[in-house]
C-alpha atoms as a PDB file:
ATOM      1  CA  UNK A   1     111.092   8.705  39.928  1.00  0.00           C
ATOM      2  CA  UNK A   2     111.860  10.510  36.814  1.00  0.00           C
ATOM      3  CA  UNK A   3     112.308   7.376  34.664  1.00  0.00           C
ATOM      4  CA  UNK A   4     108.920   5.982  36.213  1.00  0.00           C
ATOM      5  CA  UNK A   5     107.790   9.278  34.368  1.00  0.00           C
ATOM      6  CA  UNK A   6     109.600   9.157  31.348  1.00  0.00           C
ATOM      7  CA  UNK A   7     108.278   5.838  30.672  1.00  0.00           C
ATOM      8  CA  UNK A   8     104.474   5.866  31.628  1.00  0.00           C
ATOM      9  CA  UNK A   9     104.317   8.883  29.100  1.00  0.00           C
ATOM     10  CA  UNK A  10     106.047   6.523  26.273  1.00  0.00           C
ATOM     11  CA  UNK A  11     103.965   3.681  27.316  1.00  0.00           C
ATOM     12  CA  UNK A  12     100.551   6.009  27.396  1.00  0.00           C
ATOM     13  CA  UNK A  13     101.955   7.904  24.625  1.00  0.00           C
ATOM     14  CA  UNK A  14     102.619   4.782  22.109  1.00  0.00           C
ATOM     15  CA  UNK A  15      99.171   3.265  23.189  1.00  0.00           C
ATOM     16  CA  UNK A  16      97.561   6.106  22.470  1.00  0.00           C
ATOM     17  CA  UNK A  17      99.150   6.124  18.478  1.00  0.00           C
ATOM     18  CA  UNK A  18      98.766   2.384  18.485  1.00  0.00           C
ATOM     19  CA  UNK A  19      94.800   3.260  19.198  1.00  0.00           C
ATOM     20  CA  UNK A  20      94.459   6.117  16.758  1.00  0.00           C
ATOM     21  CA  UNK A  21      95.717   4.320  14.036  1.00  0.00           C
ATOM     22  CA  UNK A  22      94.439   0.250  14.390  1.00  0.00           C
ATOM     23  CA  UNK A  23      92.139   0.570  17.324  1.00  0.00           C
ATOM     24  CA  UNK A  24      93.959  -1.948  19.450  1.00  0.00           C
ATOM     25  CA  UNK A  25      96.748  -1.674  21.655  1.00  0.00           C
ATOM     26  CA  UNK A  26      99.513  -4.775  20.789  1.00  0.00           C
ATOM     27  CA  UNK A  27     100.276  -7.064  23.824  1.00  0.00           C
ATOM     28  CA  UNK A  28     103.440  -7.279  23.483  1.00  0.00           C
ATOM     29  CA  UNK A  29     103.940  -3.409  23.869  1.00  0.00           C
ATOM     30  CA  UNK A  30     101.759  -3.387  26.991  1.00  0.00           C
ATOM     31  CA  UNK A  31     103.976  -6.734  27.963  1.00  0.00           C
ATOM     32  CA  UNK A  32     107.373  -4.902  27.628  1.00  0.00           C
ATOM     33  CA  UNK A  33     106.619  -2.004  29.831  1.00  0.00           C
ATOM     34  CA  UNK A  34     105.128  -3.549  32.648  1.00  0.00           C
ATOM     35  CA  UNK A  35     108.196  -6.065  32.694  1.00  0.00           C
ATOM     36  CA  UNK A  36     110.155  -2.671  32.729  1.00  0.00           C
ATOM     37  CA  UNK A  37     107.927  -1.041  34.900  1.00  0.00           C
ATOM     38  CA  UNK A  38     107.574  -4.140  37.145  1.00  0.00           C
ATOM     39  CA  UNK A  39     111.748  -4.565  37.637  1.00  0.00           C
ATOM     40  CA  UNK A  40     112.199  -0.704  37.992  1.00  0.00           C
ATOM     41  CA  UNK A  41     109.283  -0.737  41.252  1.00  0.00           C
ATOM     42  CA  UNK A  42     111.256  -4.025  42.270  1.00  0.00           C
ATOM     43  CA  UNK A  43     114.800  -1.666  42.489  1.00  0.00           C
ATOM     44  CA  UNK A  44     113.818   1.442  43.371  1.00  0.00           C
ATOM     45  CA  UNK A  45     111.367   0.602  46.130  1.00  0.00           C
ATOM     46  CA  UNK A  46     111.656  -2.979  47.001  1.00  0.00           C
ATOM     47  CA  UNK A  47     108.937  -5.236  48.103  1.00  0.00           C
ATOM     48  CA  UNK A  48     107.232  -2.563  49.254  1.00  0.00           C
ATOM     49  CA  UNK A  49     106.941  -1.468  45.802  1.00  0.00           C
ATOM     50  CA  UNK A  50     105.859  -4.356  44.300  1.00  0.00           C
ATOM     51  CA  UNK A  51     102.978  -4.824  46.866  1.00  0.00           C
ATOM     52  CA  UNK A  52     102.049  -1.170  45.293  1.00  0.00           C
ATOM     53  CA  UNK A  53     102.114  -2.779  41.871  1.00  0.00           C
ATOM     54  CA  UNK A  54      99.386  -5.320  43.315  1.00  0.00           C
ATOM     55  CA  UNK A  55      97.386  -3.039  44.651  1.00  0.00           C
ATOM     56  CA  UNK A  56      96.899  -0.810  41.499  1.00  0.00           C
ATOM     57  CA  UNK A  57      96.327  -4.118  38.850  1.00  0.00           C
ATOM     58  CA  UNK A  58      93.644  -5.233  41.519  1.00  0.00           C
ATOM     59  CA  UNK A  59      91.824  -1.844  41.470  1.00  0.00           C
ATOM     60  CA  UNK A  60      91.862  -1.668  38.523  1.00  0.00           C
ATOM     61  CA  UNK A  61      90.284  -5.055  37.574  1.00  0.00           C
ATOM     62  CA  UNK A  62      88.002  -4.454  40.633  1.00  0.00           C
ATOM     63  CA  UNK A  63      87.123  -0.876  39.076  1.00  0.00           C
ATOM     64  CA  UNK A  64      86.650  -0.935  35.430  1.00  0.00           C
ATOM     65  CA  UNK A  65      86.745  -4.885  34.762  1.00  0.00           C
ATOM     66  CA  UNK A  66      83.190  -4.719  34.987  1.00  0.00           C
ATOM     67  CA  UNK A  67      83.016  -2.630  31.854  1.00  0.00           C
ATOM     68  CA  UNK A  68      84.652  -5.369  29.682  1.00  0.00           C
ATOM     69  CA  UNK A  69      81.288  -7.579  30.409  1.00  0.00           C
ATOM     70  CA  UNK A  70      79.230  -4.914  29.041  1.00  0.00           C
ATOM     71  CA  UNK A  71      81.894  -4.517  26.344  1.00  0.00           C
ATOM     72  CA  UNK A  72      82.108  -0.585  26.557  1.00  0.00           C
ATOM     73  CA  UNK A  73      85.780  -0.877  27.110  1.00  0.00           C
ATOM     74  CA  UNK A  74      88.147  -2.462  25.514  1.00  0.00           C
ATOM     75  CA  UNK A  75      90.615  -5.342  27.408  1.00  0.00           C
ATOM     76  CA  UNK A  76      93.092  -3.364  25.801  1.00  0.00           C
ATOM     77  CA  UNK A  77      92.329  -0.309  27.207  1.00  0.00           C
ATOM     78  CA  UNK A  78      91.716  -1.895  31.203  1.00  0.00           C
ATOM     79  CA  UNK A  79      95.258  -3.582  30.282  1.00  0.00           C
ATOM     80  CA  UNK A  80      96.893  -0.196  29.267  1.00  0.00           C
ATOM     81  CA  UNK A  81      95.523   1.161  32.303  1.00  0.00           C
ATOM     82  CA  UNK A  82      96.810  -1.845  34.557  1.00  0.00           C
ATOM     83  CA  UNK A  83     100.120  -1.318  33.098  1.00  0.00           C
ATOM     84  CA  UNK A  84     100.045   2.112  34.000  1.00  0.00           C
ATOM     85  CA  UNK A  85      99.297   1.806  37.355  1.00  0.00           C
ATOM     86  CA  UNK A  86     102.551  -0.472  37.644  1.00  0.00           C
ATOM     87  CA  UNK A  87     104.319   3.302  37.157  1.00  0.00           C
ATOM     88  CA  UNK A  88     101.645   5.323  39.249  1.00  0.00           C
ATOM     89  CA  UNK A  89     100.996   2.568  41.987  1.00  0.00           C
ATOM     90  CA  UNK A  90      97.463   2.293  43.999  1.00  0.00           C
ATOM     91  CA  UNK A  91      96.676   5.810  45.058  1.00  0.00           C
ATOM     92  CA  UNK A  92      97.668   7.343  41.570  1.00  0.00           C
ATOM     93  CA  UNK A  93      95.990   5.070  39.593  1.00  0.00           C
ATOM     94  CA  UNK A  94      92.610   5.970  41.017  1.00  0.00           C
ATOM     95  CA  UNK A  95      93.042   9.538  39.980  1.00  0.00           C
ATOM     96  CA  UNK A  96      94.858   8.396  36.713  1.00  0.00           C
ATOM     97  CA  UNK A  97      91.119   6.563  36.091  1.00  0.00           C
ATOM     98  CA  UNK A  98      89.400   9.484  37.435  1.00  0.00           C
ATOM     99  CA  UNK A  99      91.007  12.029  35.401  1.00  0.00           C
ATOM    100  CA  UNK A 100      90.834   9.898  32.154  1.00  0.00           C
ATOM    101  CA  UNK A 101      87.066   8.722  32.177  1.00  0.00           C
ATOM    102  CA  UNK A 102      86.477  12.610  33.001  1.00  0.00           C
ATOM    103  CA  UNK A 103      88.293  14.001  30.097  1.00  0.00           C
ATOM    104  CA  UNK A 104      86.877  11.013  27.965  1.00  0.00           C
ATOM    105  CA  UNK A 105      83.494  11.935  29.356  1.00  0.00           C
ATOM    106  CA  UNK A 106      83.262  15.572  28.761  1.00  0.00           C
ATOM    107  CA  UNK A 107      84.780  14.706  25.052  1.00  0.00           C
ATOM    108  CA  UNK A 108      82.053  11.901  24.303  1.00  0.00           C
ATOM    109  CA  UNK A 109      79.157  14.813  25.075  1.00  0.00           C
ATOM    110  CA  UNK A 110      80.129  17.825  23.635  1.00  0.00           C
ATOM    111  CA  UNK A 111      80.740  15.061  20.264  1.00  0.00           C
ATOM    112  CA  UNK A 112      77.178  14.238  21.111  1.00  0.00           C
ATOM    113  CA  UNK A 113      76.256  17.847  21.605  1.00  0.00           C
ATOM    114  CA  UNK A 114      77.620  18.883  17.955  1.00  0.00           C
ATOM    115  CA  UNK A 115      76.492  15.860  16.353  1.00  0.00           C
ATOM    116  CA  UNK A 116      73.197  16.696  17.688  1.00  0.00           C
ATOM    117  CA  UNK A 117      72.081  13.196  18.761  1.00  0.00           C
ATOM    118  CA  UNK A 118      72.615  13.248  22.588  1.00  0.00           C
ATOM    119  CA  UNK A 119      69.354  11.587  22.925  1.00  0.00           C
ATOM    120  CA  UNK A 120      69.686   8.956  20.308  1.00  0.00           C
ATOM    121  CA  UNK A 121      72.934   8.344  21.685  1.00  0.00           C
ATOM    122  CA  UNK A 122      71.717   7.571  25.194  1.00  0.00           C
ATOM    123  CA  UNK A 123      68.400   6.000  24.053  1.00  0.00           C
ATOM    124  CA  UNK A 124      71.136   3.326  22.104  1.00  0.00           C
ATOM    125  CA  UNK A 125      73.586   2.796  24.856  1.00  0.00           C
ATOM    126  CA  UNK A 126      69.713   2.263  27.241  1.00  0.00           C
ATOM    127  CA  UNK A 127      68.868  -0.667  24.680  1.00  0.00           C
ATOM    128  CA  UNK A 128      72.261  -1.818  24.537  1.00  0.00           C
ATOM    129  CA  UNK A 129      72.466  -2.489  28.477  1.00  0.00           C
ATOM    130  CA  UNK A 130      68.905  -3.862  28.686  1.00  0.00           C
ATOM    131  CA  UNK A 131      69.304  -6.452  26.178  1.00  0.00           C
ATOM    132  CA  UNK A 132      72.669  -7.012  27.580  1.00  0.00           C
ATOM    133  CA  UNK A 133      70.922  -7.886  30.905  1.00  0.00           C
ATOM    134  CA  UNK A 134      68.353  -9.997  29.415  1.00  0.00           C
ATOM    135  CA  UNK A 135      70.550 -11.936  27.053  1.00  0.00           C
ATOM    136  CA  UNK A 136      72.916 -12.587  29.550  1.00  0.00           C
ATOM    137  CA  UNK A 137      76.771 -11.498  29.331  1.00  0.00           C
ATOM    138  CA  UNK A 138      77.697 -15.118  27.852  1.00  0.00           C
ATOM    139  CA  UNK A 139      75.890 -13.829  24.183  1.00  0.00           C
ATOM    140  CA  UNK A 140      77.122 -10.285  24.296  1.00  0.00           C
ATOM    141  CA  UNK A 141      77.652  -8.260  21.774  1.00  0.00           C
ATOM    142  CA  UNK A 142      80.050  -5.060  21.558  1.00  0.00           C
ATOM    143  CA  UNK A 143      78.797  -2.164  22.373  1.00  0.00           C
ATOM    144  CA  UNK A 144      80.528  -0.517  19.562  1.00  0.00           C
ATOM    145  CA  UNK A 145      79.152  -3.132  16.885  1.00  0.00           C
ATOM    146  CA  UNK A 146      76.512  -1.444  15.883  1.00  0.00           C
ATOM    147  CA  UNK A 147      77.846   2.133  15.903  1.00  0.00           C
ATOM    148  CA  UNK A 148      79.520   4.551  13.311  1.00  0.00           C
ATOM    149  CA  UNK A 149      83.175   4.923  13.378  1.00  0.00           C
ATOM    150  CA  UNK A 150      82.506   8.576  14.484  1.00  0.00           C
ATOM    151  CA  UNK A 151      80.935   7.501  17.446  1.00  0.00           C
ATOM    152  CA  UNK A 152      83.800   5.913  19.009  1.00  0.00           C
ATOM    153  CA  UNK A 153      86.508   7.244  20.852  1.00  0.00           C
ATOM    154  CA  UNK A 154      90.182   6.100  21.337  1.00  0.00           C
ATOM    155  CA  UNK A 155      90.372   5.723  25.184  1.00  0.00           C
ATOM    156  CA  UNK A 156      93.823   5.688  25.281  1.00  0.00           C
ATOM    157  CA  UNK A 157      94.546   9.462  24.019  1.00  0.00           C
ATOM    158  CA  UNK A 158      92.983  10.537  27.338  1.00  0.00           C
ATOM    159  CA  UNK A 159      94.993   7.838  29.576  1.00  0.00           C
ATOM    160  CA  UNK A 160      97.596   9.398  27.807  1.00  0.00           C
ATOM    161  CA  UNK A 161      96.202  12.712  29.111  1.00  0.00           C
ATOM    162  CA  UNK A 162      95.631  11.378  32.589  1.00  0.00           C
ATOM    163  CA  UNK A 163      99.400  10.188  32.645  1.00  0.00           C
ATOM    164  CA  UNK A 164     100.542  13.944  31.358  1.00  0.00           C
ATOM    165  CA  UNK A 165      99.073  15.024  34.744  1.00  0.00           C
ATOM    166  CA  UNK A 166     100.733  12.370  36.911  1.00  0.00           C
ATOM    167  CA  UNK A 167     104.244  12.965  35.083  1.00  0.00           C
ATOM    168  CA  UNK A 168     103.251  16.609  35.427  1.00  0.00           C
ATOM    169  CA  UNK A 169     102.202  16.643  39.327  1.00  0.00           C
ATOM    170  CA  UNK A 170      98.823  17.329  39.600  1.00  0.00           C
ATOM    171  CA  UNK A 171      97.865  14.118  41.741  1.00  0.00           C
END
């Protein structure tokens, strides 16, 4: 279980650098560590542990694939997060997405809250999904297209965070 731990935080921890400094999270590093993470479930736990593996992807993409179409996440970041369920499995990965939407959350307001434009910041994201709904997802647009670097924020510094606390043993 330890290397499962040692090995999420790498992952989470590398993504998160990756994010900071380019914005995107490489393929090939998210490809690596869920081959690793994928023969490591295999060993240590068998099919049993690969079925786990299944089950956290799917949630995953059934949770927060549906933010892709509206383009306010990144496939990068629903990747990184798929890859870290491999480590976590089904049950962990739902507080792993908990925790790290809530830290990203709380982070996102109190930037609104010094920038002073919490309600120009929600009266943009209102326009963005109504046009998104009437345009249809096929001519979508980034959420992020239209906004200032400052309003954007790396998601995968607070997977990292939510994959401190797994590693840690809060859920």
């Amino acid at each position: 279980m330890l290397i499962l731990k040692i090995l999420i935080l790498v992952l989470a921890g590398g993504a998160a650098l990756f994010d900071l400094r380019t914005r995107r999270v490489p393929n090939l590093y998210l490809l690596a560590f869920a081959g690793a993470g994928l023969v490591l479930k295999g060993v240590l736990f068998g099919p049993s542990g690969l079925l786990d593996v299944l089950g956290a992807v799917l949630l995953v993409l059934l949770l927060i694939g549906w933010l892709f179409l509206f383009r306010m996440l990144g496939a990068g970041d629903i990747k990184l997060f798929a890859v870290c369920g491999i480590y976590t499995g089904a049950k962990s990965v739902l507080y792993l997405l908990l925790f790290s939407f809530l830290f990203a959350g709380v982070f996102a307001f109190a930037k609104m809250v010094g920038g002073g434009n919490v309600k120009e910041r929600f009266r943009a994201f209102s326009r963005y999904v109504a046009d998104t709904l009437a345009q249809g997802f096929a001519n979508r647009r980034s959420y992020l297209a239209d906004q200032e670097e400052g309003h954007k924020v790396c998601m995968a510094v607070f997977i990292f965070i939510g994959a401190l606390l797994w590693a840690g043993g809060v859920y």
